[in-house]
Protein backbone atom coordinates (compact mmCIF):
# COMPACT_ATOMS: atom_id res chain seq x y z
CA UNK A 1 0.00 0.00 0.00
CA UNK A 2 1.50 3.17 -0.94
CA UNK A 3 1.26 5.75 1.50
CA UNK A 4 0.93 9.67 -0.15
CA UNK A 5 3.39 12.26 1.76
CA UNK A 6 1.70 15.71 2.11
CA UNK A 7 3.06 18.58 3.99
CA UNK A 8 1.76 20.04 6.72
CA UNK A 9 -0.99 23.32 6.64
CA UNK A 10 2.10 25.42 7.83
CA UNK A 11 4.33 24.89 5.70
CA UNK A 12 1.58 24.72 2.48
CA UNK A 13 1.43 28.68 1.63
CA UNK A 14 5.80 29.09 2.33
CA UNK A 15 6.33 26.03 -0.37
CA UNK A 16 3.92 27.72 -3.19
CA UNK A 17 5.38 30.72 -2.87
CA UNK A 18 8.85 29.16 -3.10
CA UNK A 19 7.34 27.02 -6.24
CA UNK A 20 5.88 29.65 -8.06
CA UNK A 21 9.16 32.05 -7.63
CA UNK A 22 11.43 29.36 -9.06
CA UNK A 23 9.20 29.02 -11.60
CA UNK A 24 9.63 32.27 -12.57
CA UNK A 25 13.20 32.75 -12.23
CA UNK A 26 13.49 29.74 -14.95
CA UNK A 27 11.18 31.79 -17.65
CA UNK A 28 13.43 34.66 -16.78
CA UNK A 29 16.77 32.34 -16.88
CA UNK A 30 14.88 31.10 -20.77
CA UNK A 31 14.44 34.46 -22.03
CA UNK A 32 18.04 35.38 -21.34
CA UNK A 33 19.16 32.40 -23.10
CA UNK A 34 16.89 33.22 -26.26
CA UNK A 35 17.85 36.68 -26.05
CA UNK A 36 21.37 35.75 -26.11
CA UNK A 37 21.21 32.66 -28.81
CA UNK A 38 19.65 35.75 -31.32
CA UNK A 39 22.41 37.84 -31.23
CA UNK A 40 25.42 34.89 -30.59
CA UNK A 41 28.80 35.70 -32.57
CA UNK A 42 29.89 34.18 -35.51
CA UNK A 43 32.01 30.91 -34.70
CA UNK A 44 35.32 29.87 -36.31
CA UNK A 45 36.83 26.47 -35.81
CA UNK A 46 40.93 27.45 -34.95
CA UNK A 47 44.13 25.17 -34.52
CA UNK A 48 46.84 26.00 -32.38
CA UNK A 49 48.98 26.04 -35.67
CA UNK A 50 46.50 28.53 -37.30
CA UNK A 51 46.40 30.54 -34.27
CA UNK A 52 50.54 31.21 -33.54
CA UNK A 53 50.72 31.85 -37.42
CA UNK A 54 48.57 34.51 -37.33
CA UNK A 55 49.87 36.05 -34.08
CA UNK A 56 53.14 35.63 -35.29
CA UNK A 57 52.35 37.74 -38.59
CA UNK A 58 49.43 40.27 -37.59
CA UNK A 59 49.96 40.62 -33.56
CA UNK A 60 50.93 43.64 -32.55
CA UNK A 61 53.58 42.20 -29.42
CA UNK A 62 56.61 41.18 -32.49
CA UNK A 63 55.90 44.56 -34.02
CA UNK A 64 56.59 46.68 -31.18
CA UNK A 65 59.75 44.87 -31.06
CA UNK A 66 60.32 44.64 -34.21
CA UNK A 67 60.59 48.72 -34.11
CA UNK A 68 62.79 48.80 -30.85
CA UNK A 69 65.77 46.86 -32.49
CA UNK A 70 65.42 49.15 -35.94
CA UNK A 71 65.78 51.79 -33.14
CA UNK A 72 68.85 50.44 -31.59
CA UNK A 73 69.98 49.49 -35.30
CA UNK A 74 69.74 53.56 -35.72
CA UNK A 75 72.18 54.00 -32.86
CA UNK A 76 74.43 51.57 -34.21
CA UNK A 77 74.67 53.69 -37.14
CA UNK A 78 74.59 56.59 -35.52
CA UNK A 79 78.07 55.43 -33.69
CA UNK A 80 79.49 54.77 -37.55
CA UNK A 81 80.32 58.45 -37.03
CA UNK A 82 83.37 57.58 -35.36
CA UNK A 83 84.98 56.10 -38.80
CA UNK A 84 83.23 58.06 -41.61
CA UNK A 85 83.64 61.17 -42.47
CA UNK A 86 81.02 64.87 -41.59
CA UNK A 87 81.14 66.61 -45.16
CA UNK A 88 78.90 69.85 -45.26
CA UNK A 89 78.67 72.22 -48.01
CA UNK A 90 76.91 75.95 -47.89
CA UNK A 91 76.23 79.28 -49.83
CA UNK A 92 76.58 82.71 -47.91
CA UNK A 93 76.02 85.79 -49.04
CA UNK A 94 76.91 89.22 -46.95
CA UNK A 95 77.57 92.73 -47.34
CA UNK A 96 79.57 94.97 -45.20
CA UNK A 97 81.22 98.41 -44.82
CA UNK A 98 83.58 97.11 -41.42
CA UNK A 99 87.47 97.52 -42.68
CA UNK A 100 88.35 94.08 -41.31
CA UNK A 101 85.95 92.30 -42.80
CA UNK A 102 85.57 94.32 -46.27
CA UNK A 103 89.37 93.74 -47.40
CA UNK A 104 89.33 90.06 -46.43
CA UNK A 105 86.26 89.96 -48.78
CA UNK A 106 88.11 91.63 -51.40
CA UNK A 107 91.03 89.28 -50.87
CA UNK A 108 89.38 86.16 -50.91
CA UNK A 109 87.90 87.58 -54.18
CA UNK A 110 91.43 88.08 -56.09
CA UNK A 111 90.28 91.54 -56.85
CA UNK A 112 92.60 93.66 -54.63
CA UNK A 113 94.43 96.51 -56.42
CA UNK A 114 96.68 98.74 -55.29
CA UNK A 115 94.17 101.69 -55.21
CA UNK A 116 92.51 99.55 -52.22
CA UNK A 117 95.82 99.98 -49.82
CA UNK A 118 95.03 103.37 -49.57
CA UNK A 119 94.38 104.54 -45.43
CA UNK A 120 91.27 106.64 -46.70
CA UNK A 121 89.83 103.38 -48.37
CA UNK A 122 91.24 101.12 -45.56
CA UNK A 123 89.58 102.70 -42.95
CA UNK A 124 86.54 103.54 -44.41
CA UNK A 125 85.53 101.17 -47.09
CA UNK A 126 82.76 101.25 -49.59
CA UNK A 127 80.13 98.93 -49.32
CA UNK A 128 81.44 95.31 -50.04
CA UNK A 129 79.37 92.21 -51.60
CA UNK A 130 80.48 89.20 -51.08
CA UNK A 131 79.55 85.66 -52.36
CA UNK A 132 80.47 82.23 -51.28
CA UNK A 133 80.48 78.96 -51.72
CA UNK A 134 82.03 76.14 -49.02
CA UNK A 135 82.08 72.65 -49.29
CA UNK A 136 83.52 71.21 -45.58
CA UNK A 137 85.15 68.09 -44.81
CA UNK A 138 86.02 67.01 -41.20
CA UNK A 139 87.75 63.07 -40.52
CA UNK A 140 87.95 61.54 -37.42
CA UNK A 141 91.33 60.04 -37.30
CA UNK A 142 91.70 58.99 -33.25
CA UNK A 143 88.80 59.07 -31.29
CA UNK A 144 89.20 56.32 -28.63
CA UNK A 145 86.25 57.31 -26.40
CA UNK A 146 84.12 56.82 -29.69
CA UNK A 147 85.07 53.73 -30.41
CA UNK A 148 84.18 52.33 -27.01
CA UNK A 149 80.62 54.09 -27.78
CA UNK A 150 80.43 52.36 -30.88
CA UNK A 151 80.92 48.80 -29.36
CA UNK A 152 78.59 49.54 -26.48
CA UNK A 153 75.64 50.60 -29.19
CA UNK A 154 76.70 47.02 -31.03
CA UNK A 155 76.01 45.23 -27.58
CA UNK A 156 72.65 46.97 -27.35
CA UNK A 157 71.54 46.15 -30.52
CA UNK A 158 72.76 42.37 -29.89
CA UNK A 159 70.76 42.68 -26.64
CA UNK A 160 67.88 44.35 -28.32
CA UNK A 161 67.98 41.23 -30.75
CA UNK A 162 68.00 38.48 -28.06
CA UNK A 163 65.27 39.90 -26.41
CA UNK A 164 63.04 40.11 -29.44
CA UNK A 165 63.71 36.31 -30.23
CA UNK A 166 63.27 36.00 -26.41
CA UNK A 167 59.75 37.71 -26.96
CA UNK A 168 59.10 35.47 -29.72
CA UNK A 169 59.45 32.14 -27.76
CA UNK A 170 57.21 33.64 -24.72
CA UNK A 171 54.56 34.72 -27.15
CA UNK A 172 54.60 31.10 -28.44
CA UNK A 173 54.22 30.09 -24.86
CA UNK A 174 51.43 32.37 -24.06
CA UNK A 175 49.42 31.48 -27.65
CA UNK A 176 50.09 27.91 -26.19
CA UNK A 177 48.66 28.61 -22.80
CA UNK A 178 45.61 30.84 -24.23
CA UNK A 179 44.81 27.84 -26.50
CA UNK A 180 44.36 25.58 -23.77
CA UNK A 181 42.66 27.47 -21.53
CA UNK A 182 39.65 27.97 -24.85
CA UNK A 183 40.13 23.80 -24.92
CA UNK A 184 39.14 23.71 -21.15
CA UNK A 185 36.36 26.06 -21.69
CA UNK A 186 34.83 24.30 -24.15
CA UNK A 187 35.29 20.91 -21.82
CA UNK A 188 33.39 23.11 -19.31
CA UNK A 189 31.14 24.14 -21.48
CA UNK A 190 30.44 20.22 -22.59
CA UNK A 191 30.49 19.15 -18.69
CA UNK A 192 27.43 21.57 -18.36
CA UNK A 193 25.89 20.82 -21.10
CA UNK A 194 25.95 17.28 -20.18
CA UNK A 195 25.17 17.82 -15.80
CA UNK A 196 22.16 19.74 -16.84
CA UNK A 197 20.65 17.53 -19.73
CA UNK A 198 21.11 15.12 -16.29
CA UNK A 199 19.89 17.48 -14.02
CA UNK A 200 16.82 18.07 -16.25
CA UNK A 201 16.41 14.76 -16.62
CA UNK A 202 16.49 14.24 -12.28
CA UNK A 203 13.90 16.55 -12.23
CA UNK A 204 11.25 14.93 -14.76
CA UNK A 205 11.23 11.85 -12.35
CA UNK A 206 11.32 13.73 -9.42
CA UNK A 207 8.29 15.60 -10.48
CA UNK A 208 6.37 12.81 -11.92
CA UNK A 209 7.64 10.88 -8.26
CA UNK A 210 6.14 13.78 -6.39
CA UNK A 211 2.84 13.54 -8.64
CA UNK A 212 2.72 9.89 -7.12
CA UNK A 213 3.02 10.76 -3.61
CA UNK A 214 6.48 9.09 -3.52
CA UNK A 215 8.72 12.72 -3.09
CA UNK A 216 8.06 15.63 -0.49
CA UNK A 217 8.16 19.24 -2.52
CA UNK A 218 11.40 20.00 -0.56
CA UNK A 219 12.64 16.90 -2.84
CA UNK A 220 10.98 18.63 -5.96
CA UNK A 221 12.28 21.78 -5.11
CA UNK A 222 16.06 20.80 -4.43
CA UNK A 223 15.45 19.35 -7.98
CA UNK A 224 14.10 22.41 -9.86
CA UNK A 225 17.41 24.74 -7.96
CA UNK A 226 20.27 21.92 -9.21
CA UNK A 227 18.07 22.99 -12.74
CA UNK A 228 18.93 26.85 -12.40
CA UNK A 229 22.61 26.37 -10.71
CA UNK A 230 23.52 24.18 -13.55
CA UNK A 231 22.42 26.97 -16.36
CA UNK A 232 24.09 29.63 -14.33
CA UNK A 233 27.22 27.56 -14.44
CA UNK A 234 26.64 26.22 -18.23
CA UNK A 235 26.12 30.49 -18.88
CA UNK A 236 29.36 31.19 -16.94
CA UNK A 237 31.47 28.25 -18.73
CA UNK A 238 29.90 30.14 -22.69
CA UNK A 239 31.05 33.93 -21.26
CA UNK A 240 34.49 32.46 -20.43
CA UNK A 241 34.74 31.26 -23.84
CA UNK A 242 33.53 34.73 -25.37
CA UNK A 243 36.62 36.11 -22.81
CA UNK A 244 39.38 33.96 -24.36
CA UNK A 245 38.21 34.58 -27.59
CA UNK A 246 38.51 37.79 -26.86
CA UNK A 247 41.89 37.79 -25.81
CA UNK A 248 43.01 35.55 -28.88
CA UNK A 249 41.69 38.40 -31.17
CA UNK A 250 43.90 40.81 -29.59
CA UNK A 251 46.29 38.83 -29.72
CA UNK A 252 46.21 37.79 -33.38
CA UNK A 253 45.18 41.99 -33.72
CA UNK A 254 41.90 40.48 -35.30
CA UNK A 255 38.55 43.05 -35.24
CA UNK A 256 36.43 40.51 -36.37
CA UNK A 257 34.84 40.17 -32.87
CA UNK A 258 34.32 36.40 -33.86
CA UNK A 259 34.12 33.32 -31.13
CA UNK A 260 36.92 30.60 -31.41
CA UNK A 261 36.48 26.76 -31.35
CA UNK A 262 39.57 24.48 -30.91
CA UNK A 263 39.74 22.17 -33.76
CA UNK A 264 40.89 18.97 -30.99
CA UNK A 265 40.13 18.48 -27.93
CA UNK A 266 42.01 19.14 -24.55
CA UNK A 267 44.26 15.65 -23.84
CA UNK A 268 47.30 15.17 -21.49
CA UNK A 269 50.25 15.28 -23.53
CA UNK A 270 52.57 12.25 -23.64
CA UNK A 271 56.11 13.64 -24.14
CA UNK A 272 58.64 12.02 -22.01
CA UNK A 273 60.72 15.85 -20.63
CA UNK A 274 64.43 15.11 -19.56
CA UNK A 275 65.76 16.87 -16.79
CA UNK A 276 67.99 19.67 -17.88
CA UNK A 277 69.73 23.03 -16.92
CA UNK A 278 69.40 26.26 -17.96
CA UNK A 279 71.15 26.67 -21.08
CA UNK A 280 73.60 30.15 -21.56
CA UNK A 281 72.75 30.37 -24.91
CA UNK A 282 68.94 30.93 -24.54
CA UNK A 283 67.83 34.02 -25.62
CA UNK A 284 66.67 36.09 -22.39
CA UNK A 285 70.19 35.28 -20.91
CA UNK A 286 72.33 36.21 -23.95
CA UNK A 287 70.25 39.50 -23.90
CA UNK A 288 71.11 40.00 -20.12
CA UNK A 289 74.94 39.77 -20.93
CA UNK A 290 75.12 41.69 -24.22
CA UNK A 291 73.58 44.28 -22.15
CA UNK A 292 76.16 44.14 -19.36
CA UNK A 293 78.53 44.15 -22.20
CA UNK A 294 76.82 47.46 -23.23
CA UNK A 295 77.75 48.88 -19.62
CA UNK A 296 81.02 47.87 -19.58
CA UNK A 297 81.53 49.28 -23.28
CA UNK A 298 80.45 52.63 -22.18
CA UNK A 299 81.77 53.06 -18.95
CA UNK A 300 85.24 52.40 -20.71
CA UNK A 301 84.37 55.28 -23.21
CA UNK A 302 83.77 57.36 -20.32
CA UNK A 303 87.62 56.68 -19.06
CA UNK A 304 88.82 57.07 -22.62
CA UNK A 305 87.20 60.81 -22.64
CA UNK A 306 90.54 62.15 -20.85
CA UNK A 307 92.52 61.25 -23.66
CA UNK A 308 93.42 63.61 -26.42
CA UNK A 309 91.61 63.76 -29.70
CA UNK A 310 92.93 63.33 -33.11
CA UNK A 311 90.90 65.02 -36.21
CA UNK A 312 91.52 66.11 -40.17
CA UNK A 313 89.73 68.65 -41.81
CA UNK A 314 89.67 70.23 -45.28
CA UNK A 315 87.52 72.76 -47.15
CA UNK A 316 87.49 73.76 -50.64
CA UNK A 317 85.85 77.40 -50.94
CA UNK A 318 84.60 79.70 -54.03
CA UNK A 319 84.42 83.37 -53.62
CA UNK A 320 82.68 86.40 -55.70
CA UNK A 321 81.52 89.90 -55.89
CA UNK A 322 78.22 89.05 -57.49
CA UNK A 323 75.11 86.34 -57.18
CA UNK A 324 75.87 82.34 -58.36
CA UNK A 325 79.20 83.51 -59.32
CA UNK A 326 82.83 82.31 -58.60
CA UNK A 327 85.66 83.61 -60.25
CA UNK A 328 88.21 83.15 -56.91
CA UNK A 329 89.08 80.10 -55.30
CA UNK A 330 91.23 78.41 -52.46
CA UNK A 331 91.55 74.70 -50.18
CA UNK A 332 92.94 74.43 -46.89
CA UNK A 333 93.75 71.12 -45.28
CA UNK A 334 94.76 70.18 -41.96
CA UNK A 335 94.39 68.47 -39.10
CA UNK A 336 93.84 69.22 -35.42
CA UNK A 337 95.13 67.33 -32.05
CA UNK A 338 92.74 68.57 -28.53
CA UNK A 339 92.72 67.52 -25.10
CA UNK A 340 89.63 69.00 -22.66
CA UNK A 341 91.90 69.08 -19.65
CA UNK A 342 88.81 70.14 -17.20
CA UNK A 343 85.28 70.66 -17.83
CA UNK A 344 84.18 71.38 -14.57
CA UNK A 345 85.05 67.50 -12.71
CA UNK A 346 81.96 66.83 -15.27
CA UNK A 347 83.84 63.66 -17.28
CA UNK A 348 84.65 62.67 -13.83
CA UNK A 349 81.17 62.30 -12.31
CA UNK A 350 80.04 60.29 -15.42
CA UNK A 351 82.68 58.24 -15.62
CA UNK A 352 81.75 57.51 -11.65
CA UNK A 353 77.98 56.93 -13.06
CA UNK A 354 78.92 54.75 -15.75
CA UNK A 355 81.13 52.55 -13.40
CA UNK A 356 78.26 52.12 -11.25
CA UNK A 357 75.90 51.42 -14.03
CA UNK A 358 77.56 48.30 -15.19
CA UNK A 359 78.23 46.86 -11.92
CA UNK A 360 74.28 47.23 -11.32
CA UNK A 361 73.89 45.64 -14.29
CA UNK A 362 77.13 43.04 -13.87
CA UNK A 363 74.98 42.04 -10.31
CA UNK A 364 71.67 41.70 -12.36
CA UNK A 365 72.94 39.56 -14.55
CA UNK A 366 74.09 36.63 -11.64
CA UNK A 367 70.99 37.79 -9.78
CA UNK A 368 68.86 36.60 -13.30
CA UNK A 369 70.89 33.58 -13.37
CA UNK A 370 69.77 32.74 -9.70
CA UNK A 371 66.72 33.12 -10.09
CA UNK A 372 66.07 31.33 -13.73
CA UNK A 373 67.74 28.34 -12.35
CA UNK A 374 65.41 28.08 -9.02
CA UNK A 375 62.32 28.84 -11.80
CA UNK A 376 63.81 25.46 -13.60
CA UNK A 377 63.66 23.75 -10.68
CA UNK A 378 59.84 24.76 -9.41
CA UNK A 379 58.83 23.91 -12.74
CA UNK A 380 59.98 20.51 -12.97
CA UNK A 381 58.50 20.05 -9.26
CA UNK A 382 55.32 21.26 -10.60
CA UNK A 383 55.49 18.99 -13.66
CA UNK A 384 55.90 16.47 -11.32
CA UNK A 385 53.10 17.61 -8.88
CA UNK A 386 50.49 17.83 -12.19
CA UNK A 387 51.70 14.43 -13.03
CA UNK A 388 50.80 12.82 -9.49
CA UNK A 389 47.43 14.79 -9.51
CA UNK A 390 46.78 13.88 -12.85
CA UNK A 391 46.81 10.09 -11.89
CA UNK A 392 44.50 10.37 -9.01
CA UNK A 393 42.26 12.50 -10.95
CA UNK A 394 41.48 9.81 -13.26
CA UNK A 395 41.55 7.48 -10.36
CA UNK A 396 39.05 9.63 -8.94
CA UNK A 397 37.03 10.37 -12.15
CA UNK A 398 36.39 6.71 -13.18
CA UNK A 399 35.49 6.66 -9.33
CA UNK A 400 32.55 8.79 -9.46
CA UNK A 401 31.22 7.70 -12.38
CA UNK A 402 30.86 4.43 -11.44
CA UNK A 403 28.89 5.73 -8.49
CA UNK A 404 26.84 7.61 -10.59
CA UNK A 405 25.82 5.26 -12.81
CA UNK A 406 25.05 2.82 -9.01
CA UNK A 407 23.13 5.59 -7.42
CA UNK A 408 21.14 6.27 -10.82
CA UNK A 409 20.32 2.82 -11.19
CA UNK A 410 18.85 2.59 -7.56
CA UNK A 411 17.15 6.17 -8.36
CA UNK A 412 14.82 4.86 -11.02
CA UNK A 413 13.92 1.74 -9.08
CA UNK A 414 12.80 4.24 -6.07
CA UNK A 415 15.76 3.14 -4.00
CA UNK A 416 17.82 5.86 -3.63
CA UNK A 417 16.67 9.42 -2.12
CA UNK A 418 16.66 12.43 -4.14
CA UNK A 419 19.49 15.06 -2.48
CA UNK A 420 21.89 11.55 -2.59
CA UNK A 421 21.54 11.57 -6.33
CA UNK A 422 21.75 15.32 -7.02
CA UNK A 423 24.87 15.19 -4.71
CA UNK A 424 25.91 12.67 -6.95
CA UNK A 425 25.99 14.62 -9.95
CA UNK A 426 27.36 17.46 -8.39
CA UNK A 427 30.49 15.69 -7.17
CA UNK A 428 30.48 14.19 -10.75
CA UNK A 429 30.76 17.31 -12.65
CA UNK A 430 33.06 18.74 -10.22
CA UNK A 431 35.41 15.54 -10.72
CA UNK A 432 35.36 16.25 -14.17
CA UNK A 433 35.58 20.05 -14.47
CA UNK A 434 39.25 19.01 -11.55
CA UNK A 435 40.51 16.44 -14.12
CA UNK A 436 40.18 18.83 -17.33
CA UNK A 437 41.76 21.52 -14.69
CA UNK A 438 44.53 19.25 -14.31
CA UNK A 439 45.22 18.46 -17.38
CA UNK A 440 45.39 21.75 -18.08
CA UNK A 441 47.73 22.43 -15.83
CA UNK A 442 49.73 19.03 -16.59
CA UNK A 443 50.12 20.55 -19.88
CA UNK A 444 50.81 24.04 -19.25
CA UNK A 445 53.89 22.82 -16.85
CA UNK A 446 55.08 20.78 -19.77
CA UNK A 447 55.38 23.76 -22.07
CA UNK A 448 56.74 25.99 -19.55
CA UNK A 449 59.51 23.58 -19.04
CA UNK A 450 60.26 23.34 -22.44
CA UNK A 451 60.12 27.54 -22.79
CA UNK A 452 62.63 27.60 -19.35
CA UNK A 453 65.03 25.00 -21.21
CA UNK A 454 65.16 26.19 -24.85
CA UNK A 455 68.22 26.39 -26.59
């Protein structure tokens, strides 16, 4: 004889009011979801390969970099200056009545005569014109400081270089990373999918159960909420993918707005990773000591700036008494030996400065060693951590699905209570959503072990 379960007159009015308000939460919870299926972005199935092509070519990251070694490549050039030549060539044109500079016009004219000796003339000339035409030429010859300036701008641009290719291999890590995390969202998104197709299902026999007498409406009720947490979840698991796509479009520098889909699934990787040390030829490193060379380069410069300097010069010039013409000419060539002795203890406080500049960077440079090779070994201890938790998380997985299935079994023969079954699935999808996680992170500790090791 089956016995029907009622609930008490007290609790009637509290338990309809509870009903009906779920009830309308789920048309509201509907509507969003229709609302939001209408205006849903355009898909577009993407590989990992696809993706680091295209933020290799159209991202804006390699770009910027791109731009800072043409800009250290400028001061490279720049420091050329020490070897080549300055050559500079002008027109002037000037009229004057001063006596000085009135017969040195004439004279560098040719057109003196003996007339313009006279003291009347000398002292107070007519007005003079006076035309000319200078082409300049000045040669470094021994310029010691500037040779140390031009090997510390070729160790910048080395370092600028390194950490460009350096930039290159953490991009590919980060497109790596970025690509897995839109593989786990999707998994959550399918583990969602799939705990509320269940939960939906939980509820149909709970209601039709509770139509027979055989559930109280608490049962119904817990039922109908597992409904609405598993939506909000499922809603939250489709905005994180909309997130990642985002970020993958500004990382690829894409406008399309569109949402990814990883063409293969999220799996634990099989490579077999050898332990290993950090290797002084990867790129971050080299850049790190091309740019203490840099330092050292200059702040020996700086010492060489006491030393004397040793310069040619020529200049070829064309002189007349009227516009675009040039009926006198001359050349003078020589060459000229200086030595600042003081400029105000100025040389001496920056040779102090760059001294302490590449000991800073000198200490940097074993500090960055220190600390990349205690990075190595955290990441091979958290390789080896994801390993272990992978294992038990399929342990654990295989588990809970086995109890599942039990508990689901003994549900639809009326032997198992309701909240034991929807804490059932719970558990489920949250063993399922931790094993995805850990793969994830399995995966993500392989790369990053392979990024801290390359060569």
């Amino acid at each position: 004889m089956v016995t029907r379960v009622t609930d008490s007159p007290q609790s009637q009015p509290y338990f309809c009011l509870k009903h009906k308000a779920v009830r309308i939460l789920a048309s509201i919870v509907s509507l969003l979801l229709i609302t939001s299926a209408s205006i849903a972005q355009e898909t577009r199935t993407l590989s990992k390969q696809e993706l680091l092509q295209e933020v290799m070519e159209n991202g804006n990251l390699l770009k910027i970099k791109a731009e800072e070694v043409k800009e250290a490549k400028g001061d490279l050039n720049q420091a050329n200056a020490v070897y080549l030549p300055s050559i500079t060539a002008s027109y002037t044109g000037s009229t004057t009545t001063n006596p000085l500079m009135a017969f040195g016009s004439k004279l560098n004219q040719e057109v003196l005569t003996a007339s313009d000796f006279d003291p009347q003339l000398l002292n107070d000339p007519l007005r003079t014109d006076n035309f000319a035409t200078k082409l300049e030429i000045r040669q470094p010859l021994i310029n010691v400081d500037g040779i140390f300036q031009r090997k510390a701008a070729k160790s910048k641009y080395e370092a600028t270089q390194y950490q460009a290719e350096r930039t290159r291999e953490y991009l590919e890590l980060q497109v790596e990373e970025k690509y897995m995390q839109l593989q786990l969202s999707y998994k959550m998104v399918e583990v969602m999918e799939r705990s509320k197709t269940a939960s939906e299902e939980n509820l149909r026999i709970a209601k039709n159960s509770f139509d027979q007498g055989l559930l109280q409406r608490s049962d119904l009720l817990a039922a109908e909420v597992q409904v609405m947490e598993m939506e909000n979840r499922l809603r939250y698991a489709q905005s994180n993918v909309k997130n990642i796509s985002g970020m993958l479009s500004v990382m690829m520098n894409d406008e399309s707005n569109e949402v990814f889909q990883p063409s293969d699934e999220l799996q634990p990787e099989n490579e077999v990773v050898a332990m290993d040390s950090i290797s002084s030829e990867r790129a971050d490193i080299q850049a790190m000591r091309a740019a203490t060379a840099a330092y050292e380069q200059q702040y020996r410069s700086d010492k060489m700036s006491f030393l004397p300097r040793l310069n040619a010069f020529g200049s070829y010039e064309l002189y007349d008494n009227e516009f675009l013409q040039a009926d006198a000419n001359g050349y003078m060539v020589g060459a000229q030996l200086s030595w600042d002795l003081f400029d105000g203890n100025k040389r001496i406080a920056k040779t102090g400065k760059s001294k302490a500049a590449f000991e800073r960077s000198n200490l940097e440079y074993k500090q960055y060693l220190a600390e990349s090779k205690l990075e190595l070994e955290k990441a091979y201890r958290m390789l080896n951590d994801a390993s272990n938790e992978l294992s038990l998380s399929e342990k654990a997985l295989e588990q809970y699905e086995e109890s599942l299935r039990i508990r689901k079994n003994r549900f639809k023969e009326g032997l198992e209570r309701t909240s034991e079954l929807l804490f059932a699935e719970a558990k489920f999808a949250e063993k399922q959503l931790d094993y995805h996680q850990t793969v994830f992170q399995y995966n993500y500790a392989l790369a990053y072990v392979r990024f801290l090791t390359k060569k």
